[in-house]
Protein backbone atom coordinates (compact mmCIF):
# COMPACT_ATOMS: atom_id res chain seq x y z
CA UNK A 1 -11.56 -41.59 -17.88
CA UNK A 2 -10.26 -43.66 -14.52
CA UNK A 3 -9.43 -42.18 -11.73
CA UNK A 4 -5.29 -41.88 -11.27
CA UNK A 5 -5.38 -43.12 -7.43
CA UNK A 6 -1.32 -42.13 -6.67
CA UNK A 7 -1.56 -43.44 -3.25
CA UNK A 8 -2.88 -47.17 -2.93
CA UNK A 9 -3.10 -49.68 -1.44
CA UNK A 10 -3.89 -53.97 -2.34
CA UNK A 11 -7.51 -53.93 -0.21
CA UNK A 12 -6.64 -56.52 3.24
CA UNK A 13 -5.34 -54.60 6.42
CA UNK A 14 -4.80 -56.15 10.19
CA UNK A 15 -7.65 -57.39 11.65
CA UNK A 16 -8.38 -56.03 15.38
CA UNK A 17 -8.23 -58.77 18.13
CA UNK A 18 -11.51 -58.10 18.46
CA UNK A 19 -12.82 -58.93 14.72
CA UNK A 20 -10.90 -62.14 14.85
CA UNK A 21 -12.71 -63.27 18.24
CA UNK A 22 -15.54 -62.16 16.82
CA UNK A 23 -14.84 -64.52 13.80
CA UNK A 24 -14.29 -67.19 16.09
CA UNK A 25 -17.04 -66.68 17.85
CA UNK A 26 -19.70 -66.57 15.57
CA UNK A 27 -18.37 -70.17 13.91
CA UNK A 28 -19.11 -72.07 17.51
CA UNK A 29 -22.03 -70.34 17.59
CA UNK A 30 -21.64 -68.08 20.33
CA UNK A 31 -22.34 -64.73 18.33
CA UNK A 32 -25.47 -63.90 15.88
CA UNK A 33 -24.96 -63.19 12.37
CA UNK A 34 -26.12 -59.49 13.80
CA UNK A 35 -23.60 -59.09 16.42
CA UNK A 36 -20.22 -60.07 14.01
CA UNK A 37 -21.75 -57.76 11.82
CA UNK A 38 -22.05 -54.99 14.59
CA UNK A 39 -18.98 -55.61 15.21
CA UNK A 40 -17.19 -55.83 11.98
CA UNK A 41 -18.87 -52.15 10.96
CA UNK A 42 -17.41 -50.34 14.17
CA UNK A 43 -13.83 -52.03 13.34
CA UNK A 44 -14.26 -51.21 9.51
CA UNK A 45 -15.39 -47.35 10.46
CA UNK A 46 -12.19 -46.78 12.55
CA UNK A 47 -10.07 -48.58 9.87
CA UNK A 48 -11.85 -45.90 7.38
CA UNK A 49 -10.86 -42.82 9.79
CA UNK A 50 -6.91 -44.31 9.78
CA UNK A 51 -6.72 -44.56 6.36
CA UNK A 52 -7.98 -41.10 6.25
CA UNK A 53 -5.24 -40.05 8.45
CA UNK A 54 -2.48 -41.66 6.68
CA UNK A 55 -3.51 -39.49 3.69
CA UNK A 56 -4.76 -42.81 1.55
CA UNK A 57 -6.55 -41.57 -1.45
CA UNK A 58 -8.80 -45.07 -2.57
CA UNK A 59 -10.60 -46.74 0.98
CA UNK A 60 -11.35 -50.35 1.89
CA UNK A 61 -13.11 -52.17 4.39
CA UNK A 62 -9.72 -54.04 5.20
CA UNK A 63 -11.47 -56.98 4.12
CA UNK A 64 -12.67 -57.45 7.79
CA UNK A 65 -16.07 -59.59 6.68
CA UNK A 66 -13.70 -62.47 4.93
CA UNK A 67 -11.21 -65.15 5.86
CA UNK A 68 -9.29 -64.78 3.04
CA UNK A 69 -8.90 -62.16 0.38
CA UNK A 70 -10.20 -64.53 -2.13
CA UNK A 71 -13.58 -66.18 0.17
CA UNK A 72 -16.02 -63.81 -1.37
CA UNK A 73 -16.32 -66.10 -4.41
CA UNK A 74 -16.43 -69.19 -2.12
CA UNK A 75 -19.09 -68.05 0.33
CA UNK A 76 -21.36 -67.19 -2.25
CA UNK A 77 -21.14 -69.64 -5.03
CA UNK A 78 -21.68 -73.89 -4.33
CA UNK A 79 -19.93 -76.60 -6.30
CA UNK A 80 -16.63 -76.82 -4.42
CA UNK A 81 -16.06 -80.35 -2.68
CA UNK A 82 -13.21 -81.97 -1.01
CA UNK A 83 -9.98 -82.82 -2.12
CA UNK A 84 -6.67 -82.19 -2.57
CA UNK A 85 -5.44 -79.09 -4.72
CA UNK A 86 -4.30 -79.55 -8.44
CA UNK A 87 -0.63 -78.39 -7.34
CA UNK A 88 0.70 -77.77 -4.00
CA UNK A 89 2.31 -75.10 -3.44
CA UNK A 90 5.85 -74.83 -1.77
CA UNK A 91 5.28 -71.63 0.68
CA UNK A 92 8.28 -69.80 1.58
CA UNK A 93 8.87 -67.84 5.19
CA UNK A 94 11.08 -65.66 6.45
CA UNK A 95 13.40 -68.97 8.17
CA UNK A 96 12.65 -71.12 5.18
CA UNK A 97 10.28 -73.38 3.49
CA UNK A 98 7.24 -74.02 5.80
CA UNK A 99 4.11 -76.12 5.93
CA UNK A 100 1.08 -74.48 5.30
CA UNK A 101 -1.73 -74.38 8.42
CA UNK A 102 -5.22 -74.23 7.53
CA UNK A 103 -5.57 -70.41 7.69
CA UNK A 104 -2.81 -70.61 4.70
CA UNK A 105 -4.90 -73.07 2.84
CA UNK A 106 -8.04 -71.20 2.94
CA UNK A 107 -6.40 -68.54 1.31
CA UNK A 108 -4.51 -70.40 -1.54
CA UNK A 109 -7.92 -72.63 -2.32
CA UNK A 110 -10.62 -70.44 -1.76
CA UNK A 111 -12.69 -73.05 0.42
CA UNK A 112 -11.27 -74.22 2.65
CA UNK A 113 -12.04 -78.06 3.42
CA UNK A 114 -13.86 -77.41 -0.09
CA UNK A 115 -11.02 -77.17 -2.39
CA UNK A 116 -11.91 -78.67 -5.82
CA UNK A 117 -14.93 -77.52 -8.40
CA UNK A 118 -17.03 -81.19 -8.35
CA UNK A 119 -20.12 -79.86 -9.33
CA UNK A 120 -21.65 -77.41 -11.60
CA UNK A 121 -21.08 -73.50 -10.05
CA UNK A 122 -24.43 -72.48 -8.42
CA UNK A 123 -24.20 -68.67 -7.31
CA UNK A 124 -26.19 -68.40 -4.01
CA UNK A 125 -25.81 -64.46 -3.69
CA UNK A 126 -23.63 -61.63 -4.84
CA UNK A 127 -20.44 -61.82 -3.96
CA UNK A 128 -19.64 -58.93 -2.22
CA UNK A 129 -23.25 -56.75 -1.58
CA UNK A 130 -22.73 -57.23 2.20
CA UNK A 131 -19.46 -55.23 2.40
CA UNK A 132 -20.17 -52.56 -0.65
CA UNK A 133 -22.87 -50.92 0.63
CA UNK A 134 -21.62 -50.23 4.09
CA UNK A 135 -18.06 -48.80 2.11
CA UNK A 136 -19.26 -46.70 -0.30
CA UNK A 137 -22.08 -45.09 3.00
CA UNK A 138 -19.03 -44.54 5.21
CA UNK A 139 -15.79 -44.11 3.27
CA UNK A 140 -14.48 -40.42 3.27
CA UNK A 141 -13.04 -40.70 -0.60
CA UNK A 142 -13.34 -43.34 -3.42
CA UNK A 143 -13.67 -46.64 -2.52
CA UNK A 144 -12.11 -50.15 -3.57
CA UNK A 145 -13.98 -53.46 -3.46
CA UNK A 146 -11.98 -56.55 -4.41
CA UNK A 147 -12.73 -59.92 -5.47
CA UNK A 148 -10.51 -63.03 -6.99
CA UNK A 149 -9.64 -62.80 -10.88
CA UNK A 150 -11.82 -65.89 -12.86
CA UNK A 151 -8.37 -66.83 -13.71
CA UNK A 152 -7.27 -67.96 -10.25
CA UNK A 153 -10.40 -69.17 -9.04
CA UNK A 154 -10.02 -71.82 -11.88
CA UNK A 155 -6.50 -72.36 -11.78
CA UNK A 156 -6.67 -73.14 -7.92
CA UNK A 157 -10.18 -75.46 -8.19
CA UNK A 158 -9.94 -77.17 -11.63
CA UNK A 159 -8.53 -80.52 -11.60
CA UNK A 160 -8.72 -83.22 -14.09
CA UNK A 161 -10.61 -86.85 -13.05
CA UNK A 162 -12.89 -84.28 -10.93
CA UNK A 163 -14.19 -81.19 -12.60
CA UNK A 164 -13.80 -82.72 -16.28
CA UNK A 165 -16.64 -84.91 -14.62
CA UNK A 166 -19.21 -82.44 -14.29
CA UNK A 167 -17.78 -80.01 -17.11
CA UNK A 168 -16.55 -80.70 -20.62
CA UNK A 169 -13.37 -78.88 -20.70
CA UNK A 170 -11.20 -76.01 -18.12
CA UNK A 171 -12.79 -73.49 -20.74
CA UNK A 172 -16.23 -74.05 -20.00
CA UNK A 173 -15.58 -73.50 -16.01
CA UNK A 174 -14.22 -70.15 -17.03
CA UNK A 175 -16.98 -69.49 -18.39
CA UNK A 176 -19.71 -69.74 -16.21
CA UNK A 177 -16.96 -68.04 -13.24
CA UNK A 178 -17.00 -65.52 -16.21
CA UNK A 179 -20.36 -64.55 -15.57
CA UNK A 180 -20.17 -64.50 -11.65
CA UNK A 181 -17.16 -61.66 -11.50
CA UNK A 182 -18.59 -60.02 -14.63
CA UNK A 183 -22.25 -59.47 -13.13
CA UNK A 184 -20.66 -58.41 -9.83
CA UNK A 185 -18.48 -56.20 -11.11
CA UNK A 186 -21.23 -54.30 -13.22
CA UNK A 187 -23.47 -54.54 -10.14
CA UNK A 188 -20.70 -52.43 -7.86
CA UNK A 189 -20.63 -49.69 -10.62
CA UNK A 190 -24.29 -49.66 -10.71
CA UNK A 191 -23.84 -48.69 -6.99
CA UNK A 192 -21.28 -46.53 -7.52
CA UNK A 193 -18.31 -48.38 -6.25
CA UNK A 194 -15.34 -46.02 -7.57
CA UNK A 195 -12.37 -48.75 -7.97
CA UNK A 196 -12.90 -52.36 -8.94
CA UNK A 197 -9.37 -54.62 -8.02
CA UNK A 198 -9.12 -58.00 -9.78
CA UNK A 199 -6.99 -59.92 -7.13
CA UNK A 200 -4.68 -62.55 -8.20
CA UNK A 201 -4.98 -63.73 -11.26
CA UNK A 202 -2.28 -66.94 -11.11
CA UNK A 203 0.00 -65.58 -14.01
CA UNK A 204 3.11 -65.81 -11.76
CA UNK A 205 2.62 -69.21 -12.00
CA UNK A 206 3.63 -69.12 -15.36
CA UNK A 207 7.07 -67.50 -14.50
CA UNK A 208 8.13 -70.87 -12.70
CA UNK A 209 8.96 -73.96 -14.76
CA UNK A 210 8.67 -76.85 -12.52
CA UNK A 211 5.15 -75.63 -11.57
CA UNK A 212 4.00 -75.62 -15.71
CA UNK A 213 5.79 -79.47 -15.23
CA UNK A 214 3.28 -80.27 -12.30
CA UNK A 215 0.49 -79.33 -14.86
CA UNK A 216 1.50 -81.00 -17.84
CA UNK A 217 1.68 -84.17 -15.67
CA UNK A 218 -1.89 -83.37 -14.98
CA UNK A 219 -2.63 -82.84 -18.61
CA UNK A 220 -2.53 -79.38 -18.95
CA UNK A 221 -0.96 -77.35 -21.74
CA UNK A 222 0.46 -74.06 -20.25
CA UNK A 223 0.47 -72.16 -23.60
CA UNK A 224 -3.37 -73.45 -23.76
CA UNK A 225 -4.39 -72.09 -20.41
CA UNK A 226 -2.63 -69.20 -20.54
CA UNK A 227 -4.76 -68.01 -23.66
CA UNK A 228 -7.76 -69.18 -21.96
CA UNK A 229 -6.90 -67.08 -18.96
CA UNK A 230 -6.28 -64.26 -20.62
CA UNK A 231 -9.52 -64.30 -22.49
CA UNK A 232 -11.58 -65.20 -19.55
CA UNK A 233 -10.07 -62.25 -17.56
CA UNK A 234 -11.07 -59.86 -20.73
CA UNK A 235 -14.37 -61.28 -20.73
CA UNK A 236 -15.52 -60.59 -17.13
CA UNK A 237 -14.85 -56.74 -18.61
CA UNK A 238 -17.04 -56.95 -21.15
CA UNK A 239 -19.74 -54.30 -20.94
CA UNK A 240 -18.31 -52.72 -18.44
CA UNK A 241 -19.13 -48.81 -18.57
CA UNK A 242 -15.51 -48.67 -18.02
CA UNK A 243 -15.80 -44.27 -17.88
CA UNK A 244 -17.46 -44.90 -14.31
CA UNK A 245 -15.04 -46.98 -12.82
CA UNK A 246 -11.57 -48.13 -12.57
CA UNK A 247 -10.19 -51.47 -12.75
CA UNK A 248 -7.48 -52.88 -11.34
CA UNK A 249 -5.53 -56.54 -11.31
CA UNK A 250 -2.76 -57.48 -9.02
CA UNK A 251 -0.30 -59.89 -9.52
CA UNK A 252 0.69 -61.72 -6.76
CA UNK A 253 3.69 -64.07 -5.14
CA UNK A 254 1.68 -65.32 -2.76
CA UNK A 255 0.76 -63.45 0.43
CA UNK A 256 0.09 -65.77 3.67
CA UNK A 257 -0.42 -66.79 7.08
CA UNK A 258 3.21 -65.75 8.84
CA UNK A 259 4.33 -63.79 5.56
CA UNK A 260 4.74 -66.66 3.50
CA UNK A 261 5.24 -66.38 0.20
CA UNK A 262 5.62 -69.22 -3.23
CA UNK A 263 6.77 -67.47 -6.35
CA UNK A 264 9.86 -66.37 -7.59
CA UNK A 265 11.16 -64.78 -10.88
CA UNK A 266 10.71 -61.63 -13.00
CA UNK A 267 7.79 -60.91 -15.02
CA UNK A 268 10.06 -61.12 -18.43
CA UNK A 269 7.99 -64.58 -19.02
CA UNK A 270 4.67 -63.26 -18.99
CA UNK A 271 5.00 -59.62 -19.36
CA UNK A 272 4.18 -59.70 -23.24
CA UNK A 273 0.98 -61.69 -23.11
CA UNK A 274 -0.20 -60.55 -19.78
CA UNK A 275 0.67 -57.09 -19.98
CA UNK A 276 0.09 -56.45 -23.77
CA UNK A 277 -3.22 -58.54 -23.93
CA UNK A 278 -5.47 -57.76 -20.47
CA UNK A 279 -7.82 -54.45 -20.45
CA UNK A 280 -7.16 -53.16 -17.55
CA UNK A 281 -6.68 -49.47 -16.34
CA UNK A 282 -4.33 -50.15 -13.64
CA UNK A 283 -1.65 -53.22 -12.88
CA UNK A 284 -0.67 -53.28 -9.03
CA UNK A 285 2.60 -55.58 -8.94
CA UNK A 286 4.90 -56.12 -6.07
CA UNK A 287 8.66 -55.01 -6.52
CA UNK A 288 9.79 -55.08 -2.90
CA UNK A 289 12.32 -57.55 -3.05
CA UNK A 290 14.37 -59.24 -5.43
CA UNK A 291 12.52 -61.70 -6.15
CA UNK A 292 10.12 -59.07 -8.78
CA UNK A 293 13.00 -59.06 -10.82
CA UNK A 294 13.72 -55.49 -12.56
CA UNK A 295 11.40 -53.25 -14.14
CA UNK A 296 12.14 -53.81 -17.89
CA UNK A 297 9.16 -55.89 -18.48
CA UNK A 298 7.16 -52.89 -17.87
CA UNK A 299 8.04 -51.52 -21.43
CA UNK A 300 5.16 -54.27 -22.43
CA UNK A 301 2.63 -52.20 -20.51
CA UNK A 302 -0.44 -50.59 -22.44
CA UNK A 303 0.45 -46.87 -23.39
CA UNK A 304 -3.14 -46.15 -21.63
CA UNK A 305 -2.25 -48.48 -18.66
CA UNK A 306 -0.95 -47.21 -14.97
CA UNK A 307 1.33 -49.17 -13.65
CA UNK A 308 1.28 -49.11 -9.42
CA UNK A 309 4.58 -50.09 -7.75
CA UNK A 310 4.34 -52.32 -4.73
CA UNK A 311 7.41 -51.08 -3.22
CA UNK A 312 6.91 -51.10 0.42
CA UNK A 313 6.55 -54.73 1.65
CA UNK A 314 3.91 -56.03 4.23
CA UNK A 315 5.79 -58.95 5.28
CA UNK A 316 7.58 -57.20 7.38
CA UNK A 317 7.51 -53.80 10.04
CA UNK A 318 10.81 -52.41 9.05
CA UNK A 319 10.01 -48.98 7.14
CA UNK A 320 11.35 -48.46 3.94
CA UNK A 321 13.81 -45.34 3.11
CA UNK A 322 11.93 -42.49 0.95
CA UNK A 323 15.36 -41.62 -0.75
CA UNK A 324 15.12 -45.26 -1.82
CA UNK A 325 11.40 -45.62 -3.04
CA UNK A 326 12.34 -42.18 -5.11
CA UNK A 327 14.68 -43.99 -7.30
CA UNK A 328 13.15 -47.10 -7.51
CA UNK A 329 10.29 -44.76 -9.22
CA UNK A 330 12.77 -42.97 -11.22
CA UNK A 331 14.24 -46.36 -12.19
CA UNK A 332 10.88 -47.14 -12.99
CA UNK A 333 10.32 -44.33 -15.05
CA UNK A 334 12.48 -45.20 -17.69
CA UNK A 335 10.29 -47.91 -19.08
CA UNK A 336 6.80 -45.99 -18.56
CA UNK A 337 6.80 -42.18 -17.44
CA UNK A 338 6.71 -41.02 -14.00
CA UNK A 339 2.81 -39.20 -15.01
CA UNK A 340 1.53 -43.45 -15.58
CA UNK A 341 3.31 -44.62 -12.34
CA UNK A 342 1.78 -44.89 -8.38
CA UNK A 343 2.83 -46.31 -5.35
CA UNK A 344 1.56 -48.79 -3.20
CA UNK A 345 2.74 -51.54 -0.65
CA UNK A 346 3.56 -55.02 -2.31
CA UNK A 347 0.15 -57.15 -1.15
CA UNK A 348 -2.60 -56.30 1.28
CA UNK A 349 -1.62 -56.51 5.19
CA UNK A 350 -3.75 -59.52 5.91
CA UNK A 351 -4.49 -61.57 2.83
CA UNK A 352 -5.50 -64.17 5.54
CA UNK A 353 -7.46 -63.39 8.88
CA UNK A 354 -3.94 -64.14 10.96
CA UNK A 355 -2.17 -61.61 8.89
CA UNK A 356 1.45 -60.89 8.18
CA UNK A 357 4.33 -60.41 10.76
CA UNK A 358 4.09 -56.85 11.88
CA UNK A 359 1.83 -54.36 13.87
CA UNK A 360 -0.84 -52.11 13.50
CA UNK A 361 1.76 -49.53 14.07
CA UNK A 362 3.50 -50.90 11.67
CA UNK A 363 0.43 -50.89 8.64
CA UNK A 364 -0.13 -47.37 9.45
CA UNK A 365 3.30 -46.15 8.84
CA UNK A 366 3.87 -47.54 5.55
CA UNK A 367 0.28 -46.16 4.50
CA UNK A 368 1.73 -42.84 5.66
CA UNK A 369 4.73 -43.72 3.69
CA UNK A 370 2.90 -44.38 0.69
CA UNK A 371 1.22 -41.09 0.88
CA UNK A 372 3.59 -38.81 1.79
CA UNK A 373 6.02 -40.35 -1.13
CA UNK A 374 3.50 -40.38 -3.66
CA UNK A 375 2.48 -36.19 -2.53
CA UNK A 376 6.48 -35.65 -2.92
CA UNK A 377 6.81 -37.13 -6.82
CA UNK A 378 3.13 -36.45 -7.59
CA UNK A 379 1.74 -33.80 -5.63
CA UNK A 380 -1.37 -33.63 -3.51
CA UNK A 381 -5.04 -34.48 -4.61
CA UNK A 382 -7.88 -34.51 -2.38
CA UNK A 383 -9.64 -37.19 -2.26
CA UNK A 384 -12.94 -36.08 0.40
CA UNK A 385 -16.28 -36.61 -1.45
């Protein structure tokens, strides 16, 4: 049976000045592969010991080894070349509409300067081996390793009078990203990895008309590649021992450099299909402002699904009342019971290296706030191994 984490959190936190110099370092070439990674551990071990603190349940590495939350899949796998993204999207700040800087862009397509699948998907190495091993050594509890959902990694890279050149059809990239994520993901329960998050899968997109216009001009049938996202995220679950591990998929409004954001709308578009047709233990969606909507889509969530509440934003350091998160649960509760709910904050900290608008101050007392809310309306359970 999965683990019921009641404290969580989406994976990214704050990188340290001294990661991000580090970063920056080791790309001019000032820095060996064995320093950033010397580094990177001492930052990750002291980001361990505050999430211990803050009475987190589930550990990550913060994501400190990346430049994006979604780079894993990038960094390890060739066939990305340059180009402009299928449909651009229109990031939101807190003054207004903004134009994304690189550091945003590397986030939204995965590559970087590499944007667009040109050439048949060659995996160089494992996805995320280099940060796993290290987590599940140091961390003082279970332990969550992330990675993007097939779904978005296609979704953000497939684009028509490119990728149709090298494959026959949007279904047959799915595919073979299918079998990337899936062997990864068995390959982190092999080792032991507790929690398995599927970040991002691009069904928000579906909530917004003009963006399903943007793909029909490009050819694309929403209905169709909706049902082909679906099933591909399914498939990278396939024989999964699914009693040693729990899996996780976040749905997110976009999450970046600044906190910026690019979706609006409830989930009452996608809830049936998404919700009622993905096998996953746990859904980890962000209700922190009003543009989630309300929680009556959740009465299309799987009676053996949790569903996490991303209550407490990132985007900004202005702590959220408890007397406030305690009826937004109880509100919640109404369309799945309080004993299949958790709490979390909305997105991860840092989705990008630069990281959101607030301080490490900040990211600690929300993860404090997460905790000591979730002990109040769940009660306490250890977590030390």
């Amino acid at each position: 049976m999965p683990a019921q984490f009641r404290a969580d959190h989406i994976g990214s936190l704050l990188r340290p000045s001294e990661v991000l110099d580090a970063h920056t370092a080791h790309a001019e070439g000032k820095l060996t592969p064995e320093q950033l990674r010397a580094i990177e551990d001492r930052a990750i071990l002291a980001a361990l010991e505050m999430q211990r603190q803050a009475g987190a349940q589930v550990f990550t590495d913060g994501e400190y080894r990346r430049a994006a939350w979604s780079s894993d899949f990038a960094d390890a796998v060739d066939g990305y070349v340059p180009g402009e993204p299928p449909v651009v999207l229109q990031w939101q700040g807190p003054s207004g509409p903004v134009t994304p800087p690189a550091a945003m862009l590397s986030a939204a397509r995965l590559g970087g300067s590499r944007v667009l699948i040109g050439e048949k998907l060659r995996q160089r190495r494992r996805l995320t081996e280099h940060e796993s091993g290290f987590l599940k050594q140091h961390a003082p509890g279970p332990c969550k390793v992330t990675m993007p959902a097939a779904s978005y990694v296609v979704s953000r890279a497939y684009k028509p009078g490119v990728t149709d050149k090298v494959y026959p059809s949007r279904a047959a990239v799915l595919a073979d990203v299918v079998e990337i994520i899936r062997a990864e993901i068995k390959a982190l329960v092999d080792e032991g990895i507790e929690y398995v998050q599927i970040d991002n899968p691009h069904y928000p997109d579906y909530i917004d008309e003009s963006r399903q216009q943007r793909w029909r001009a490009l050819g694309l049938d929403p209905e169709q590649t909706l049902r082909e996202d679906i099933e591909a995220d399914n498939a990278c679950l396939q024989g999964i021992d699914r009693s040693r591990v729990t899996i996780g998929m976040h749905l997110c409004r976009g999450n970046g450099t600044g906190s910026t954001w690019h979706t609006s709308g409830g989930y009452d578009r996608i809830a049936e299909a998404v919700f009622g047709g993905i096998d996953v233990d746990r859904w980890l969606l962000e209700y922190d402002s009003e543009r989630a909507g309300g929680f009556e889509p959740l009465r299309h969530v799987q009676a053996n699904q949790t569903v996490v509440l991303g209550l407490i934003t990132t985007k900004s350091g202005e702590l959220e009342s408890r007397d406030t998160l305690l009826r937004r649960i109880d509100e919640a509760s109404k369309f799945v019971p309080v004993e299949r709910l958790a709490l979390s904050p909305q997105c991860g900290f840092a989705s990008v290296a630069a990281g959101n608008l607030l301080t490490e101050d900040d990211q600690r007392r929300k993860l404090e706030l997460v905790a000591e809310t979730a002990r109040e309306v769940w009660g306490s359970q250890p977590v030390a191994r």
